[in-house]
PDB file of N, CA and C in Angstrom:
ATOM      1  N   UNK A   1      -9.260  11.319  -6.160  1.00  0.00           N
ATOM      2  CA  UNK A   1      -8.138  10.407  -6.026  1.00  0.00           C
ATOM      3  C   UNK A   1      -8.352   9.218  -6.952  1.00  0.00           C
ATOM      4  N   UNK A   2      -7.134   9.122  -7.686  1.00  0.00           N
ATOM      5  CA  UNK A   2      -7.615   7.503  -8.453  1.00  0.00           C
ATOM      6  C   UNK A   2      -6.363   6.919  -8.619  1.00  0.00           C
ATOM      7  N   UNK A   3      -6.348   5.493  -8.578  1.00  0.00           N
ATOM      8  CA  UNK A   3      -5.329   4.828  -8.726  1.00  0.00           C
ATOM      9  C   UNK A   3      -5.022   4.797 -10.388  1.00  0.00           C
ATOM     10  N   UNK A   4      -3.916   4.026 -10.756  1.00  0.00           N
ATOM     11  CA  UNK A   4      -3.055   3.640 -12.062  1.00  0.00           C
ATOM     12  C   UNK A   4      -1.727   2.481 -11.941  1.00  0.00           C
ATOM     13  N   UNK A   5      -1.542   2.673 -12.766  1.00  0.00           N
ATOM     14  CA  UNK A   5      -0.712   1.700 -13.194  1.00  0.00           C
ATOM     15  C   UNK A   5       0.565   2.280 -13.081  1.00  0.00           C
ATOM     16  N   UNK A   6       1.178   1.637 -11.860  1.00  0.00           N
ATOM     17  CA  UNK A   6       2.710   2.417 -11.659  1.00  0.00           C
ATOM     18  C   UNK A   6       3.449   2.488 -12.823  1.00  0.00           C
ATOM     19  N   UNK A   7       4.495   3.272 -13.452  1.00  0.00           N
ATOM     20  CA  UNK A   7       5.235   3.680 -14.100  1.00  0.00           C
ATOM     21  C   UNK A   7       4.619   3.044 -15.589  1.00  0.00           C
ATOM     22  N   UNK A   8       3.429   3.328 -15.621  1.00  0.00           N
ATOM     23  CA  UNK A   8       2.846   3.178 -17.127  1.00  0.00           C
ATOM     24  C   UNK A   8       2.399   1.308 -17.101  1.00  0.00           C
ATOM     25  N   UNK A   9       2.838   0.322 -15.876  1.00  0.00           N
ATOM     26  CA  UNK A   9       2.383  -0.492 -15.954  1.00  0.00           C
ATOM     27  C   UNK A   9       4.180  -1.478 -16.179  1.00  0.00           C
ATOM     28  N   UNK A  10       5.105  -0.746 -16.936  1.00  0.00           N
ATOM     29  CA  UNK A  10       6.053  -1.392 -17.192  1.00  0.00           C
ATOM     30  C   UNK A  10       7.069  -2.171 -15.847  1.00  0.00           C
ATOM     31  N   UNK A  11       6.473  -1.882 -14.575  1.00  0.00           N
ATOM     32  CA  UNK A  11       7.401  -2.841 -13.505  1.00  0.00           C
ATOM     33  C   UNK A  11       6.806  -4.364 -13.738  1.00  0.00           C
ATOM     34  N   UNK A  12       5.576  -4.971 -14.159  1.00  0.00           N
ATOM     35  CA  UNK A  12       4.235  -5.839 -14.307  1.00  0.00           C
ATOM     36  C   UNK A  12       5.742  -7.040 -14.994  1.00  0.00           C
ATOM     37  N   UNK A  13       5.901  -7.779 -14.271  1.00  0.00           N
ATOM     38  CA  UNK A  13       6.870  -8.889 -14.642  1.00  0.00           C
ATOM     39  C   UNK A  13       8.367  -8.410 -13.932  1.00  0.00           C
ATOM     40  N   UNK A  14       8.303  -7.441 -13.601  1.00  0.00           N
ATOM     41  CA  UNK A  14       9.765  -7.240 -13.091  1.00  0.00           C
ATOM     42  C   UNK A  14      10.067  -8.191 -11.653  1.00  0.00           C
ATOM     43  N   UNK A  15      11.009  -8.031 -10.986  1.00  0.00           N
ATOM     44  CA  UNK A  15      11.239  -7.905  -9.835  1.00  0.00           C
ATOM     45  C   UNK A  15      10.792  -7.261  -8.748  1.00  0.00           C
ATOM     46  N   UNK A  16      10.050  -7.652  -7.742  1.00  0.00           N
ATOM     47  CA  UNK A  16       9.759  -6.679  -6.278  1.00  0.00           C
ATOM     48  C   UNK A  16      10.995  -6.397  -5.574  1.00  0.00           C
ATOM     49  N   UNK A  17      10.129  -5.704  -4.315  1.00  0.00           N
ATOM     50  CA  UNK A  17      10.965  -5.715  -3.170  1.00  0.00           C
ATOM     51  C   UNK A  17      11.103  -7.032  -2.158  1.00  0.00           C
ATOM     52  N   UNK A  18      10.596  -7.806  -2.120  1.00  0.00           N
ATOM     53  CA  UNK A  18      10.360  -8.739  -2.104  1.00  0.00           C
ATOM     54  C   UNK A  18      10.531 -10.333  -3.064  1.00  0.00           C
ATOM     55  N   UNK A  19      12.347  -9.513  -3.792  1.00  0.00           N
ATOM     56  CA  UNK A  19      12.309 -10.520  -4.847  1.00  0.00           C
ATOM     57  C   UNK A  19      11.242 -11.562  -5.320  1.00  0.00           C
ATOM     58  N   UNK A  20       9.984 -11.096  -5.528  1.00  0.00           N
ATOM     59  CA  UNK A  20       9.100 -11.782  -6.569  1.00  0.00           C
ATOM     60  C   UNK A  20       8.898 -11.391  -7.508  1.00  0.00           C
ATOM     61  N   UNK A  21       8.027 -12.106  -8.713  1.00  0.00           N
ATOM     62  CA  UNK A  21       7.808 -11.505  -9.989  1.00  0.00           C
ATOM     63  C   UNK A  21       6.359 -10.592  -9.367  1.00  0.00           C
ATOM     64  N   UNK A  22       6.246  -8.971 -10.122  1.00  0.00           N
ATOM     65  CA  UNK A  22       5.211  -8.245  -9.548  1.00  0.00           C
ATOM     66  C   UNK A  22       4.048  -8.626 -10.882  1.00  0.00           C
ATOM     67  N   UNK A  23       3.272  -8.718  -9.831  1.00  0.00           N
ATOM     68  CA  UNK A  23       1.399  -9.099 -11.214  1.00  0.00           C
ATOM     69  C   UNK A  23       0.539  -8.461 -10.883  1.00  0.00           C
ATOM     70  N   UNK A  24       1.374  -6.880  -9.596  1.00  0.00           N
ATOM     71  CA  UNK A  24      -0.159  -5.928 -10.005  1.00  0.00           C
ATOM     72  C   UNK A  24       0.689  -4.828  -9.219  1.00  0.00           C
ATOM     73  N   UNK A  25       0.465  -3.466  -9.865  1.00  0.00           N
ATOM     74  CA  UNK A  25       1.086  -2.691  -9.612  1.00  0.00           C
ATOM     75  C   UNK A  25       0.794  -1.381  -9.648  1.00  0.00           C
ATOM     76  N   UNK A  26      -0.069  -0.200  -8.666  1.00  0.00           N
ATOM     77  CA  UNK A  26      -0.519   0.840  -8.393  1.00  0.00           C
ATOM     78  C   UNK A  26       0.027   1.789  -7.894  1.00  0.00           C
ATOM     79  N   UNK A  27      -0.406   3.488  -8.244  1.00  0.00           N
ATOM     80  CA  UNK A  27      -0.103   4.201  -7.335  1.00  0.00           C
ATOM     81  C   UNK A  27      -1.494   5.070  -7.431  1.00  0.00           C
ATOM     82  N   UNK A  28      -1.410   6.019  -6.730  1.00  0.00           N
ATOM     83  CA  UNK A  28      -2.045   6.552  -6.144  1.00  0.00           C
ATOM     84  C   UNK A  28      -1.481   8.109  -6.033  1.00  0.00           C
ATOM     85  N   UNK A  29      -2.983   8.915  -6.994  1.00  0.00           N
ATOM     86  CA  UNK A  29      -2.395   9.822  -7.505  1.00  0.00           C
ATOM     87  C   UNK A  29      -2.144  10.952  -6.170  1.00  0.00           C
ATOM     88  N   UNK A  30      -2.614  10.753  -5.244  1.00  0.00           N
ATOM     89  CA  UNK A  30      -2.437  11.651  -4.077  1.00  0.00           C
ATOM     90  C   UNK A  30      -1.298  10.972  -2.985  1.00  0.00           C
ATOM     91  N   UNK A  31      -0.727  10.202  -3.886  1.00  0.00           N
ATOM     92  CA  UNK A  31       0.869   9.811  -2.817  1.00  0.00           C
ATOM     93  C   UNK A  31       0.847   8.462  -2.046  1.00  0.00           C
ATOM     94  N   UNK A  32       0.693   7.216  -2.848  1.00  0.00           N
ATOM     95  CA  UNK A  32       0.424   5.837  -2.383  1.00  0.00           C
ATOM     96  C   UNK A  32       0.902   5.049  -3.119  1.00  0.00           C
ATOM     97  N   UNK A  33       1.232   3.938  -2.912  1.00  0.00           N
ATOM     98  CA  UNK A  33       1.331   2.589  -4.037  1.00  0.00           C
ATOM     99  C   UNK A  33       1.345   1.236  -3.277  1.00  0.00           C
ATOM    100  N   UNK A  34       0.670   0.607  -3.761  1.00  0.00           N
ATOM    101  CA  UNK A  34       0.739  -0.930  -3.615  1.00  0.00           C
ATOM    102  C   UNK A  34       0.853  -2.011  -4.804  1.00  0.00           C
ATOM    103  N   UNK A  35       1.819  -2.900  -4.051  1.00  0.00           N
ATOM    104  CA  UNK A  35       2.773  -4.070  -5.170  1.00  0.00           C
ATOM    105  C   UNK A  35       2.460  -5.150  -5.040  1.00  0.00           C
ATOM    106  N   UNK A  36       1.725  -5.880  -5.646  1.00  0.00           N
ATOM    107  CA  UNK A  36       1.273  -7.415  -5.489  1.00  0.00           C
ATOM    108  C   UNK A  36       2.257  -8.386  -5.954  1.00  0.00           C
ATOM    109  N   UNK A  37       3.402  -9.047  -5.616  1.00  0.00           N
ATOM    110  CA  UNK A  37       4.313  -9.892  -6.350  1.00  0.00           C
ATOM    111  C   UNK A  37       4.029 -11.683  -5.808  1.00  0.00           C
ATOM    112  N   UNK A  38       4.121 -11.770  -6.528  1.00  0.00           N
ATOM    113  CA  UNK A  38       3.889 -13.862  -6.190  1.00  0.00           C
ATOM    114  C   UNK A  38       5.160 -14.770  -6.172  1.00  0.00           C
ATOM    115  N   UNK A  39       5.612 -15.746  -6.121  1.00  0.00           N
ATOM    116  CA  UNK A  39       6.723 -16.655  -5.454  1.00  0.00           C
ATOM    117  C   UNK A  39       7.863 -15.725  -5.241  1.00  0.00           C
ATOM    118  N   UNK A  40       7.476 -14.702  -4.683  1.00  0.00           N
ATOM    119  CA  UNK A  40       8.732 -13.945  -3.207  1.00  0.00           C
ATOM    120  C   UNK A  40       9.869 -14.858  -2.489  1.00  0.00           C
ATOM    121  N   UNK A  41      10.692 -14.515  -2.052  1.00  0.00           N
ATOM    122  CA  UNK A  41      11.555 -15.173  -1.163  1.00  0.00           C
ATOM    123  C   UNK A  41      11.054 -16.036   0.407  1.00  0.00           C
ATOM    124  N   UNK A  42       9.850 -15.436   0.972  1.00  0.00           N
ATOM    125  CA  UNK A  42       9.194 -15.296   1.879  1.00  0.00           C
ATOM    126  C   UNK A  42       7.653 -16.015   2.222  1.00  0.00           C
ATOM    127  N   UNK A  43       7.164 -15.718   1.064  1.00  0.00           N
ATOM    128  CA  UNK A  43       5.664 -16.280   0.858  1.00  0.00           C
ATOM    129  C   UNK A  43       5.297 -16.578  -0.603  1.00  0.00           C
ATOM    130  N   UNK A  44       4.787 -17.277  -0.647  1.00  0.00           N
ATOM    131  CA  UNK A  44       4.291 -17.430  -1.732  1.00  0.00           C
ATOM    132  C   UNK A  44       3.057 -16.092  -2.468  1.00  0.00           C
ATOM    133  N   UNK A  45       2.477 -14.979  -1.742  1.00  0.00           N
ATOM    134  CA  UNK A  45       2.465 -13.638  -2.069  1.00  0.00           C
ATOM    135  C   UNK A  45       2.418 -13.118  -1.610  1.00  0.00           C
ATOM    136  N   UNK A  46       3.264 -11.478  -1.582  1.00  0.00           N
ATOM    137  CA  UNK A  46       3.312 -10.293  -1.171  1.00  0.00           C
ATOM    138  C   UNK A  46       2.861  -8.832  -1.448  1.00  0.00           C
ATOM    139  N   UNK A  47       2.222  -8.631  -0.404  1.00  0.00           N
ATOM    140  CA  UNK A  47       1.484  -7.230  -0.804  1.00  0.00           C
ATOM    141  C   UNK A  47       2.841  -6.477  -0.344  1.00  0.00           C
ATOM    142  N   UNK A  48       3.554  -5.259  -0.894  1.00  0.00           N
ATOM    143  CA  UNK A  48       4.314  -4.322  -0.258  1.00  0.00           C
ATOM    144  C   UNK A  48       3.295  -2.612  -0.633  1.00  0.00           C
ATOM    145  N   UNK A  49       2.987  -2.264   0.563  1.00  0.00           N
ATOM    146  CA  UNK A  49       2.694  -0.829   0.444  1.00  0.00           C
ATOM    147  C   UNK A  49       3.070   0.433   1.333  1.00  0.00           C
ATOM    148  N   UNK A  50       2.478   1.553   0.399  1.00  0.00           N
ATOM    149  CA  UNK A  50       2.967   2.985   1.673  1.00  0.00           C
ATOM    150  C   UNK A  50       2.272   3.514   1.026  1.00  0.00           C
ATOM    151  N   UNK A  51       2.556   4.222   2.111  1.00  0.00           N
ATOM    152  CA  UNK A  51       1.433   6.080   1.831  1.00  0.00           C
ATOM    153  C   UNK A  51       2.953   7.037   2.009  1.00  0.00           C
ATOM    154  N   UNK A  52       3.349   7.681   0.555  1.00  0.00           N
ATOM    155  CA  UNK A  52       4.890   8.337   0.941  1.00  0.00           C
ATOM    156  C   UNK A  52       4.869   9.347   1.522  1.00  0.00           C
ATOM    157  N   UNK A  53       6.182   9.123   2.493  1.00  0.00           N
ATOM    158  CA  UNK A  53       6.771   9.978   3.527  1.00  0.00           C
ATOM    159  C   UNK A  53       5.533   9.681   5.044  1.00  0.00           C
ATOM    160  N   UNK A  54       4.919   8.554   5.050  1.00  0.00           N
ATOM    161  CA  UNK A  54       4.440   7.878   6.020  1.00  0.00           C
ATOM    162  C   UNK A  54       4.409   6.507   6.853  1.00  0.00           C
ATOM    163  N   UNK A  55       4.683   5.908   5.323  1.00  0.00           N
ATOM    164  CA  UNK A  55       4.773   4.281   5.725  1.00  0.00           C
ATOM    165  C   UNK A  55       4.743   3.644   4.567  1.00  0.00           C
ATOM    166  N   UNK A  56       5.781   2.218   5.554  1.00  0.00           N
ATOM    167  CA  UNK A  56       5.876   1.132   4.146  1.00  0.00           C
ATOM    168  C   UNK A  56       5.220  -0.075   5.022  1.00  0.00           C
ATOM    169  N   UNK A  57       5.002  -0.834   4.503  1.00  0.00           N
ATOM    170  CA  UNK A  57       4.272  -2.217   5.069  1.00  0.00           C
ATOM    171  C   UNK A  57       4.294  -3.549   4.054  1.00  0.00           C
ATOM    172  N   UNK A  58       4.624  -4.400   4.401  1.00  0.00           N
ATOM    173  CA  UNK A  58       4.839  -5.511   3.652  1.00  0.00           C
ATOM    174  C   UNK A  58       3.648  -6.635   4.439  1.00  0.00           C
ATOM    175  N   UNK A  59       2.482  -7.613   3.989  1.00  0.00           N
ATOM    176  CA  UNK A  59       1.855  -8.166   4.301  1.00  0.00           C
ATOM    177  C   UNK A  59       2.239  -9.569   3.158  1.00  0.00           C
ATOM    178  N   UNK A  60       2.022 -10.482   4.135  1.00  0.00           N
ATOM    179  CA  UNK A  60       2.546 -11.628   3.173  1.00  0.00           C
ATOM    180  C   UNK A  60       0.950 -13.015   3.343  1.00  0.00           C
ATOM    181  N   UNK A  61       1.115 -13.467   2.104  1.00  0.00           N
ATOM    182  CA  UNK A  61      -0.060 -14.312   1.882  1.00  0.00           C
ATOM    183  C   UNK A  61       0.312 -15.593   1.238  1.00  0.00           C
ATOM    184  N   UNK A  62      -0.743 -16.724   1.541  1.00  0.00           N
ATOM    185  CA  UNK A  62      -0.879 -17.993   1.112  1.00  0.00           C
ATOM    186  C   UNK A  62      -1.283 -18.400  -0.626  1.00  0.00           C
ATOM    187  N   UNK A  63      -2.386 -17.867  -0.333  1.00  0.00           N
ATOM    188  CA  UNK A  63      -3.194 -18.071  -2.228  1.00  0.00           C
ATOM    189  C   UNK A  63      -3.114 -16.585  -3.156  1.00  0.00           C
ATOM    190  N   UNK A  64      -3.187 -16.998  -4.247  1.00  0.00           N
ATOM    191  CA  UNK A  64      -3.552 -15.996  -5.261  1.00  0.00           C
ATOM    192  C   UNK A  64      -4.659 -15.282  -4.562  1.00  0.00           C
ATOM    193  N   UNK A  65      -5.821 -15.951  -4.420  1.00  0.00           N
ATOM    194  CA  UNK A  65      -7.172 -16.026  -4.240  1.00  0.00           C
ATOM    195  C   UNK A  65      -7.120 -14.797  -3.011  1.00  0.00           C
ATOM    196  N   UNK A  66      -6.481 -14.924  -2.086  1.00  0.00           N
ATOM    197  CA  UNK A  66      -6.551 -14.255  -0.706  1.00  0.00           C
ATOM    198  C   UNK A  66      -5.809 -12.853  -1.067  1.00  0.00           C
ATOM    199  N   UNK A  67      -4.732 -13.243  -2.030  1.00  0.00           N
ATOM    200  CA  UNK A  67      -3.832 -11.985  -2.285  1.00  0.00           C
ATOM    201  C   UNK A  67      -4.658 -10.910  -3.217  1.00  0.00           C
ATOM    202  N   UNK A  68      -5.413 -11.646  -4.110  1.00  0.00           N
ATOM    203  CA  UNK A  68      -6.118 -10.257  -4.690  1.00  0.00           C
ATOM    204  C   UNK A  68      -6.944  -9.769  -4.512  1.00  0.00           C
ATOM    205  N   UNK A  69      -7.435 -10.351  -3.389  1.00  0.00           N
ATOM    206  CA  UNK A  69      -8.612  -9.829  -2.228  1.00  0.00           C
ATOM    207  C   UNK A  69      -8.209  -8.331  -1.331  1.00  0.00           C
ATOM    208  N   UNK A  70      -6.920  -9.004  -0.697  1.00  0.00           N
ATOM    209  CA  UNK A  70      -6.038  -8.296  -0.140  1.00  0.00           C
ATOM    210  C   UNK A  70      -5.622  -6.675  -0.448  1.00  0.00           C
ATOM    211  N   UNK A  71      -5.328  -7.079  -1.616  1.00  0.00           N
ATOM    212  CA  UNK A  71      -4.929  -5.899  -2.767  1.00  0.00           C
ATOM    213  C   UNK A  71      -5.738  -4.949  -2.676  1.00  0.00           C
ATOM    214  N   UNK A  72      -6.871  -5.552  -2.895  1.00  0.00           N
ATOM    215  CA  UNK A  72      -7.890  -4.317  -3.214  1.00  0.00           C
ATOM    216  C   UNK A  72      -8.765  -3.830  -2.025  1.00  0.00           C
ATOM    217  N   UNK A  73      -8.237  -4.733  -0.848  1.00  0.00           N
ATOM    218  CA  UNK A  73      -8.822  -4.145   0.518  1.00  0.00           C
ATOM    219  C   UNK A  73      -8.160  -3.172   0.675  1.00  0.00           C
ATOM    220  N   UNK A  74      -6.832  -3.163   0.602  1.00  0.00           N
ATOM    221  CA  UNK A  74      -5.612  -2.439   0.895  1.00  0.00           C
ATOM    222  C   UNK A  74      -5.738  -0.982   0.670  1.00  0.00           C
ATOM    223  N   UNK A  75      -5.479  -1.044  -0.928  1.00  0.00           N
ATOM    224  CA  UNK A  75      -6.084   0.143  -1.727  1.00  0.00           C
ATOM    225  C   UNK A  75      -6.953   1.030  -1.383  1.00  0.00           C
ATOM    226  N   UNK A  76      -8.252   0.442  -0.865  1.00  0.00           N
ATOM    227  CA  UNK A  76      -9.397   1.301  -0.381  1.00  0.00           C
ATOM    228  C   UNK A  76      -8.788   1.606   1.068  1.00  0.00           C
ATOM    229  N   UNK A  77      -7.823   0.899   1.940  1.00  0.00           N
ATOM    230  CA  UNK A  77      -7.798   1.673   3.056  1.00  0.00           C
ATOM    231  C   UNK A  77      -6.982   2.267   2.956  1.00  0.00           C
ATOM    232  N   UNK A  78      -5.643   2.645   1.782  1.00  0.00           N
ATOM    233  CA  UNK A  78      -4.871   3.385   1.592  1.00  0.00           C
ATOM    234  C   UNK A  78      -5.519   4.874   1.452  1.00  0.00           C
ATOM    235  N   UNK A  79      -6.609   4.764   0.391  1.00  0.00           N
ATOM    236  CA  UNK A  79      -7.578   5.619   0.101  1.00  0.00           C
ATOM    237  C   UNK A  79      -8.080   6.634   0.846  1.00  0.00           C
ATOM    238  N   UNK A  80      -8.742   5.587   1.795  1.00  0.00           N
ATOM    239  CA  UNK A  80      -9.418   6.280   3.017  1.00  0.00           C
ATOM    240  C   UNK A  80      -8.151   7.360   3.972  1.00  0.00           C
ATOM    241  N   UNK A  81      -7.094   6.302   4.112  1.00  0.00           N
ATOM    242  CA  UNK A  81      -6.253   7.073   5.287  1.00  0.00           C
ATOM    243  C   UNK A  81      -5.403   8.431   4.715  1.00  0.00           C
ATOM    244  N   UNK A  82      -5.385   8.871   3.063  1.00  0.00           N
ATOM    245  CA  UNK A  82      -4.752   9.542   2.381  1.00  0.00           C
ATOM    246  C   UNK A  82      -5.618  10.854   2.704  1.00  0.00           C
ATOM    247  N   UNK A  83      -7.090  10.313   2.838  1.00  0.00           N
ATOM    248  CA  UNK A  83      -7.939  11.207   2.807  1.00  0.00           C
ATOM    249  C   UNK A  83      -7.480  11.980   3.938  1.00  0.00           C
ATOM    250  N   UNK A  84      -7.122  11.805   5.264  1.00  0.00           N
ATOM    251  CA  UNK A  84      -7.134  12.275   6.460  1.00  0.00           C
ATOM    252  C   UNK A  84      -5.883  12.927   6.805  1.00  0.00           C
ATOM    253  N   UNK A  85      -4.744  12.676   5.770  1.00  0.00           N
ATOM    254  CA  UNK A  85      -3.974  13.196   6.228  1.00  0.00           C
ATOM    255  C   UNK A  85      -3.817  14.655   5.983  1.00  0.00           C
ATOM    256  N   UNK A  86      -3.294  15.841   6.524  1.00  0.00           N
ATOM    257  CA  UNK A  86      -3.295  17.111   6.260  1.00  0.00           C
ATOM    258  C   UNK A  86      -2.601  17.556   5.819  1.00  0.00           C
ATOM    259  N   UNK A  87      -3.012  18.752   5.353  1.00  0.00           N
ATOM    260  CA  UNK A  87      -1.942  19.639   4.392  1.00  0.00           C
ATOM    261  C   UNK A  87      -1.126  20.387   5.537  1.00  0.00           C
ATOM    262  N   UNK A  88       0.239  20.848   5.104  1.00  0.00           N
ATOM    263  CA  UNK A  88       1.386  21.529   5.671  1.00  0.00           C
ATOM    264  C   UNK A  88       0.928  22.758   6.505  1.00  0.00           C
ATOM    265  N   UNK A  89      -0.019  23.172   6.122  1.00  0.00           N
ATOM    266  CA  UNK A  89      -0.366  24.905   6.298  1.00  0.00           C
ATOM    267  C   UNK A  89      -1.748  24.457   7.225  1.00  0.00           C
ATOM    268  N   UNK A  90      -2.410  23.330   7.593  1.00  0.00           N
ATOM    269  CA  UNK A  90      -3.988  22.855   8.257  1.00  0.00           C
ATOM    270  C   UNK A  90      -3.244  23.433   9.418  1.00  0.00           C
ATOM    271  N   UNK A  91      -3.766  24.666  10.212  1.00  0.00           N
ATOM    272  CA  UNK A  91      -3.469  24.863  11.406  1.00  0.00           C
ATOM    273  C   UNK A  91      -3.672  23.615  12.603  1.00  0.00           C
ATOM    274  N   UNK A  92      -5.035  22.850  12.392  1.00  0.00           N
ATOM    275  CA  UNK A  92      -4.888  21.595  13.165  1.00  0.00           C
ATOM    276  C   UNK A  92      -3.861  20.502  12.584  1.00  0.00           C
ATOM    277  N   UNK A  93      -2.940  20.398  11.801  1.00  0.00           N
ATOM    278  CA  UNK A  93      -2.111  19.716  11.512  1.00  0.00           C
ATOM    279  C   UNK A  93      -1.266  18.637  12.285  1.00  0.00           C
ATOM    280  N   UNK A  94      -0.942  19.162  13.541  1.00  0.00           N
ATOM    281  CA  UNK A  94      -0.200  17.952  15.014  1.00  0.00           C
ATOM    282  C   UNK A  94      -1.716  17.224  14.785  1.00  0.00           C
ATOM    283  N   UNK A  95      -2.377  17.791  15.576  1.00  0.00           N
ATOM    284  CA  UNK A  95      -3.531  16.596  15.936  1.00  0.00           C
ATOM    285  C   UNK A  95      -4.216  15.429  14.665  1.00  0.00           C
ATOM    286  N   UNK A  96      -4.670  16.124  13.461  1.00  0.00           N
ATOM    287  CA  UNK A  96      -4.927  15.138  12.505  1.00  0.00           C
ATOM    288  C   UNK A  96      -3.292  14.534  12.396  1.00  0.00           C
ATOM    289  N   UNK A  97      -2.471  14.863  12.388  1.00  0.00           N
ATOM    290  CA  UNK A  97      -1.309  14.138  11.931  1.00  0.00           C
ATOM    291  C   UNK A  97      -1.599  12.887  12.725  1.00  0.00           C
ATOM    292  N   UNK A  98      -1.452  12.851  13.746  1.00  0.00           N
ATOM    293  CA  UNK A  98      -1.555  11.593  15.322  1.00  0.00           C
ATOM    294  C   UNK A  98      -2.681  10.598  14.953  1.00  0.00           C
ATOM    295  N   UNK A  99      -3.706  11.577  14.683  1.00  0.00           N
ATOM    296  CA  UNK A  99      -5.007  10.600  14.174  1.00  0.00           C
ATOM    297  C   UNK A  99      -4.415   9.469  12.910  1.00  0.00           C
ATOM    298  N   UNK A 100      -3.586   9.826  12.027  1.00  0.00           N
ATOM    299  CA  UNK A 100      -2.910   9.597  10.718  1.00  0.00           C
ATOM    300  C   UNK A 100      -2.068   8.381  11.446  1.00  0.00           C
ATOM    301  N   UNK A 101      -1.522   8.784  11.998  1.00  0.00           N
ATOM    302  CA  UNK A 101      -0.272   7.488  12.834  1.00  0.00           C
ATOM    303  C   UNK A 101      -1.269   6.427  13.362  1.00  0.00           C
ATOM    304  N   UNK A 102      -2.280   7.015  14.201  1.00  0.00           N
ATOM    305  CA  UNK A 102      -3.558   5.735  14.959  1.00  0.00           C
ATOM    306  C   UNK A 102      -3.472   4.872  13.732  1.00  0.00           C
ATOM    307  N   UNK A 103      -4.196   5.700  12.665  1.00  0.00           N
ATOM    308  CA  UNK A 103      -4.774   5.023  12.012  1.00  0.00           C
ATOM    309  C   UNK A 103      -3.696   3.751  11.255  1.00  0.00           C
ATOM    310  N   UNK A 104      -3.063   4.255  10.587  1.00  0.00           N
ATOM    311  CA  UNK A 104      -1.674   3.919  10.121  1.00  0.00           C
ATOM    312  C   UNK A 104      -0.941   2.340  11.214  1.00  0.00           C
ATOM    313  N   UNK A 105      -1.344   2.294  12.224  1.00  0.00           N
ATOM    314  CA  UNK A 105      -1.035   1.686  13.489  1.00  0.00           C
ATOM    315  C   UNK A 105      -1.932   0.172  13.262  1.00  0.00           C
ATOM    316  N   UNK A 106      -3.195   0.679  13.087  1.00  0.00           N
ATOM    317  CA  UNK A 106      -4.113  -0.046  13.312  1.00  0.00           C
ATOM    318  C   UNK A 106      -4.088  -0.804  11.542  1.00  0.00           C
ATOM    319  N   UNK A 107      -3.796  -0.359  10.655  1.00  0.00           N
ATOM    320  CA  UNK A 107      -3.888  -1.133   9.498  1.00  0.00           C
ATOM    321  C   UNK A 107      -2.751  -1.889   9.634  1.00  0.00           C
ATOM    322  N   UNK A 108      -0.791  -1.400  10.167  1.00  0.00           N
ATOM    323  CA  UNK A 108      -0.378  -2.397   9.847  1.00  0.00           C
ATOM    324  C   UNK A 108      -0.571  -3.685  10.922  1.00  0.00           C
ATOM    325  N   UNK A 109      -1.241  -3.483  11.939  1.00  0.00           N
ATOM    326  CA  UNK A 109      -1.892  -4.550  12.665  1.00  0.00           C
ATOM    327  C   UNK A 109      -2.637  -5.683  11.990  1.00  0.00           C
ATOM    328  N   UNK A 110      -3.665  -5.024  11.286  1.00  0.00           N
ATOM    329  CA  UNK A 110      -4.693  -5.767  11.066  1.00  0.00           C
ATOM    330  C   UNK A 110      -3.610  -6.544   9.571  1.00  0.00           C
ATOM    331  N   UNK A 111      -2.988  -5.824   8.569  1.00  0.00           N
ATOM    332  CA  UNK A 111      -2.664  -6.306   7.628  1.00  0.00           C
ATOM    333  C   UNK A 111      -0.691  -7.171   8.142  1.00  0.00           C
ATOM    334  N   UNK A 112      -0.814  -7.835   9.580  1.00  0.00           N
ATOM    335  CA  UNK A 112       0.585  -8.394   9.874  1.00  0.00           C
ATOM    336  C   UNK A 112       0.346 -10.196   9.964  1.00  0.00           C
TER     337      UNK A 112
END
């Protein structure tokens, strides 16, 4: 699994979801992305992420300093939880799925 530079890097000054300007911008080659944008409507910075066709999550922050901390906590637990989720055909598939939601549960907790 490795991250990149969403759409070649070219969103990097655009607009978020979070009408801010975006100053960091990933995906995740096994089905993830996270958006770092700064003076948002909301906070002064916003992490917006998902794991697709699982979840979106928006976490909002004070400093630069905290936000690119954030970022890259994020990432690694995006990482981790991508790992766990199962393929279509995993006969245990219900049960890791649920484990996937716990988990999923417990990050946008910790990241609200």
């Amino acid at each position: 699994m490795s991250w990149y530079a969403f759409d070649g890097g070219r969103s990097i000054g655009a607009r978020g979801s979070e009408d801010g300007l975006i100053i960091l911008d990933e995906e995740n080659d096994a089905g993830a992305r996270v958006t770092l944008e700064c003076s948002g409507r909301t906070a002064p910075f916003a992490i917006t992420c998902g794991i697709y066709g699982w979840m979106a999550h928006t976490h909002f922050l004070g400093t630069e300093v905290e936000a690119r901390a954030a970022f890259q906590a994020i990432k690694a637990e995006l990482g981790r939880m991508l790992d766990l989720i199962p393929q279509n055909d995993d006969p245990d598939r219900d049960a890791k799925s649920r484990t996937v939601i716990d988990q999923l549960s417990i990050f946008v907790n910790r990241y609200s």
